[in-house]
N, C-alpha and C. Protein backbone atom coordinates (compact mmCIF):
# COMPACT_ATOMS: atom_id res chain seq x y z
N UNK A 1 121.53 106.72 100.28
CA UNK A 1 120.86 105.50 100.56
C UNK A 1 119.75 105.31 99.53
N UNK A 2 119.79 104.64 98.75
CA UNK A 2 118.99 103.80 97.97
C UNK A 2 117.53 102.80 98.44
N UNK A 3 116.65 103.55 98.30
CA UNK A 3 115.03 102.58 98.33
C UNK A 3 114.56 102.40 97.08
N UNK A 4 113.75 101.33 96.62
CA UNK A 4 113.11 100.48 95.86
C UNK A 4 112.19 101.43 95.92
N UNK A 5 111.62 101.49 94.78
CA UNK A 5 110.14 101.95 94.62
C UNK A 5 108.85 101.14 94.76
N UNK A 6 108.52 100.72 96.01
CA UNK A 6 107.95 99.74 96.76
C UNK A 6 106.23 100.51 97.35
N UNK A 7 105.57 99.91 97.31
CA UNK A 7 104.22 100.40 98.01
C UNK A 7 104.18 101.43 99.12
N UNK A 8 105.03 101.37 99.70
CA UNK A 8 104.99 101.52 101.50
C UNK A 8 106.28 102.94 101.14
N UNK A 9 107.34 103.38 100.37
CA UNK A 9 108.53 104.12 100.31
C UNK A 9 108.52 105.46 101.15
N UNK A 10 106.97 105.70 101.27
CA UNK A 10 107.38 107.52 102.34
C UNK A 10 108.13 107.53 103.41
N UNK A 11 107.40 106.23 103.93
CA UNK A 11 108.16 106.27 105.64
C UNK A 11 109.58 105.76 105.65
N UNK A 12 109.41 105.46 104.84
CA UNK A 12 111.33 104.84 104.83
C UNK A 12 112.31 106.20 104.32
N UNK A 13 111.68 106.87 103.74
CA UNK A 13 112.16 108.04 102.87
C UNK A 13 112.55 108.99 104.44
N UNK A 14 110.83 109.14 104.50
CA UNK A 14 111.10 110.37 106.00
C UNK A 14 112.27 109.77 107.27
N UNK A 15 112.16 108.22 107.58
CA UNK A 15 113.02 108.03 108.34
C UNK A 15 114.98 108.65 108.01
N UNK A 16 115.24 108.05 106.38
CA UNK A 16 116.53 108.49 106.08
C UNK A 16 116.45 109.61 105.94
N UNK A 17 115.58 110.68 105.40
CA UNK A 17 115.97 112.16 106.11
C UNK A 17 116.16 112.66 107.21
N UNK A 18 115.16 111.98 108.29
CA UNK A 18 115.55 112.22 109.86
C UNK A 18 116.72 112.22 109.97
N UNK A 19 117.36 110.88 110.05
CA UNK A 19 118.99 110.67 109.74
C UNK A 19 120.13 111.14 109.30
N UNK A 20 119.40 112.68 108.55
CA UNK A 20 120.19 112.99 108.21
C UNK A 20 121.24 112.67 106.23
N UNK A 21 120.53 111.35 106.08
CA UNK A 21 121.17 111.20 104.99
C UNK A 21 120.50 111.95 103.58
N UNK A 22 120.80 111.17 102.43
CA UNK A 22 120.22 111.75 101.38
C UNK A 22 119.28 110.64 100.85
N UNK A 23 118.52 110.49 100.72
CA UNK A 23 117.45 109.18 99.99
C UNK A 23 117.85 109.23 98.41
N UNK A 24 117.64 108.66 98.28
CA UNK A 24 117.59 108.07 96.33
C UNK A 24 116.58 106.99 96.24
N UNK A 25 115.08 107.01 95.50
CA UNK A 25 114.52 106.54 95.05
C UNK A 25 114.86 106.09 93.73
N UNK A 26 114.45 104.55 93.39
CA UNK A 26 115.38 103.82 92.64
C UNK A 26 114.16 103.22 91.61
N UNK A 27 114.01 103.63 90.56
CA UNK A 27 112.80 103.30 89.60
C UNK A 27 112.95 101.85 89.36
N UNK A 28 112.43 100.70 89.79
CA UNK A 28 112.50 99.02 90.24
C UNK A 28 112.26 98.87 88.65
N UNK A 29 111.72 99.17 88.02
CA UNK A 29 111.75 98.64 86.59
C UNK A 29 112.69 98.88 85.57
N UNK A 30 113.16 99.94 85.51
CA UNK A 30 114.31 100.18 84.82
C UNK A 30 115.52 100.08 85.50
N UNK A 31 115.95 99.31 87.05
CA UNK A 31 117.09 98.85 87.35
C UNK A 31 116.66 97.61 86.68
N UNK A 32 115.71 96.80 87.21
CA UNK A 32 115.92 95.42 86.82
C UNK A 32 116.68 95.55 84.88
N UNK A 33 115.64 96.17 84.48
CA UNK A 33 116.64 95.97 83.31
C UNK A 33 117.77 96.43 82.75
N UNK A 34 118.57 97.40 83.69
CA UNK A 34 119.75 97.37 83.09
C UNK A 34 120.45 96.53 83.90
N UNK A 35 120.33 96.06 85.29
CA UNK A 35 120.93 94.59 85.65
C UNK A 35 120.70 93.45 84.60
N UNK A 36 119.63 93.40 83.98
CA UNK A 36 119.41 92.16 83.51
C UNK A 36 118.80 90.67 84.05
N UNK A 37 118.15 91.43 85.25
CA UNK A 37 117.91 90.18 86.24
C UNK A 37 116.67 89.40 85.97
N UNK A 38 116.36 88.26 85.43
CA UNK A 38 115.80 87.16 85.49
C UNK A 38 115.15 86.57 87.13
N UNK A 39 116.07 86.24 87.61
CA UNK A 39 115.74 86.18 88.94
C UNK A 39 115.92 87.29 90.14
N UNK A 40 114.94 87.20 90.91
CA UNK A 40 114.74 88.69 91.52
C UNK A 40 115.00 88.68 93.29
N UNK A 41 115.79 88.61 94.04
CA UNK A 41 115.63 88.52 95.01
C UNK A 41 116.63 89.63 95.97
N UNK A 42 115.90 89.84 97.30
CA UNK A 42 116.07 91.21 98.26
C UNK A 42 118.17 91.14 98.03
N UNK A 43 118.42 89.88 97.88
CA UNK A 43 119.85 90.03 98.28
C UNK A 43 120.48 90.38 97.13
N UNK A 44 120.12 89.90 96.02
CA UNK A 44 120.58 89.91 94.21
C UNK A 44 120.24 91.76 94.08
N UNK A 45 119.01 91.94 94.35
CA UNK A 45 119.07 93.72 94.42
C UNK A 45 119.85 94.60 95.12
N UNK A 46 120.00 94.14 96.38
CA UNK A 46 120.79 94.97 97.16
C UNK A 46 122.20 94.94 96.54
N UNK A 47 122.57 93.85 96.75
CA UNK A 47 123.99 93.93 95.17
C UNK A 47 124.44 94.64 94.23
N UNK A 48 123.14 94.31 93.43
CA UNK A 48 123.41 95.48 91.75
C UNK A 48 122.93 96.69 92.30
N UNK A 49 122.18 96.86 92.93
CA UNK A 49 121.63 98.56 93.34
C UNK A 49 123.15 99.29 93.68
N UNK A 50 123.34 98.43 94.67
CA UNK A 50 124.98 98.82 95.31
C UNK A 50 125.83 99.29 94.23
N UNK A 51 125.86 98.00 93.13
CA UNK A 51 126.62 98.64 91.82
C UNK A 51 126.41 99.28 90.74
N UNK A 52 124.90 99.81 90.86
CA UNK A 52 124.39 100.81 90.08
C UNK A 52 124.74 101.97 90.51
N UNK A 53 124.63 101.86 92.05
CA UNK A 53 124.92 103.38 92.67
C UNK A 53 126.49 103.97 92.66
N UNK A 54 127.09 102.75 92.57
CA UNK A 54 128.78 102.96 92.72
C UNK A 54 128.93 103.71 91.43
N UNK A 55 128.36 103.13 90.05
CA UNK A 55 128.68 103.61 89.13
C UNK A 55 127.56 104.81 88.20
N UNK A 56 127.20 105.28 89.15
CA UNK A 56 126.48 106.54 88.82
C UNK A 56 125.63 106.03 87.92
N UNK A 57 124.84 104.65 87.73
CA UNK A 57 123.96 104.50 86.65
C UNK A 57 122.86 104.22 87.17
N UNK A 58 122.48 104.04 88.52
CA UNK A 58 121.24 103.85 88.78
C UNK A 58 120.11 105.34 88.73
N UNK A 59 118.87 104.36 88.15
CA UNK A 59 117.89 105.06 87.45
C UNK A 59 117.21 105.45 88.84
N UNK A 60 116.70 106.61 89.20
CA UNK A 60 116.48 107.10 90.55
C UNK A 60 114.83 107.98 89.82
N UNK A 61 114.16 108.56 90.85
CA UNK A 61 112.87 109.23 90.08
C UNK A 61 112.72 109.87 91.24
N UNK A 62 111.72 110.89 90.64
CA UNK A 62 111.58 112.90 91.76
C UNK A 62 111.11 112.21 93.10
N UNK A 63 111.73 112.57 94.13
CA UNK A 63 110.95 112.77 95.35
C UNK A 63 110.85 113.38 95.91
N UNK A 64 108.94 113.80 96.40
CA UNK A 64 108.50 115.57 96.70
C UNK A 64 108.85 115.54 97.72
N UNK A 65 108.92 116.82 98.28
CA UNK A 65 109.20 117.30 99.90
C UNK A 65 108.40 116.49 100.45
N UNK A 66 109.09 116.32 102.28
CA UNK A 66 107.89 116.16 103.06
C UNK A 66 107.02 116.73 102.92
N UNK A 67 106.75 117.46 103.40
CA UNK A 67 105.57 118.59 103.04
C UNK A 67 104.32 118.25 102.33
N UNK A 68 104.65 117.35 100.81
CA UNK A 68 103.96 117.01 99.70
C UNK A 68 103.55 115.63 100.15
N UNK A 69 104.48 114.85 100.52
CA UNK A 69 103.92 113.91 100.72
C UNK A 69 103.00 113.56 101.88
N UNK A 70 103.16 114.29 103.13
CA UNK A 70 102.20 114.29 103.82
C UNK A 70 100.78 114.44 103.10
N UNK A 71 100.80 115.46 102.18
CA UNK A 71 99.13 115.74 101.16
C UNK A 71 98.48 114.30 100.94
């Protein structure tokens, strides 16, 4: 599961680990530009993220343990 690198990302992070899944933090500046997107909106991202992730090219960045981020 794929999150935006957005203000707010811990708690969304800790929730999809609860869950069980795997998180992927998604570096918002270097997707937009290998989408190429001009215009920017929640539905146009969820899209290309989708097809960044399908094709193993989305740009993702470190995320510390819980642990750390509680600090």
């Amino acid at each position: 599961m794929a999150v935006e690198t957005i203000e707010n990302w811990y708690w969304i992070i800790d929730e999809i680990e609860e869950a069980g899944m795997k998180p992927q933090l998604v570096h918002a500046r270097k997707a937009k530009l290998i989408m190429g997107m001009n215009n920017k909106t929640a539905k146009l991202d969820a899209r290309d993220m989708n097809r960044l992730q399908q094709n193993r090219t989305l740009p993702t960045v470190w995320i510390p343990l819980g642990e750390l981020r509680d600090q």
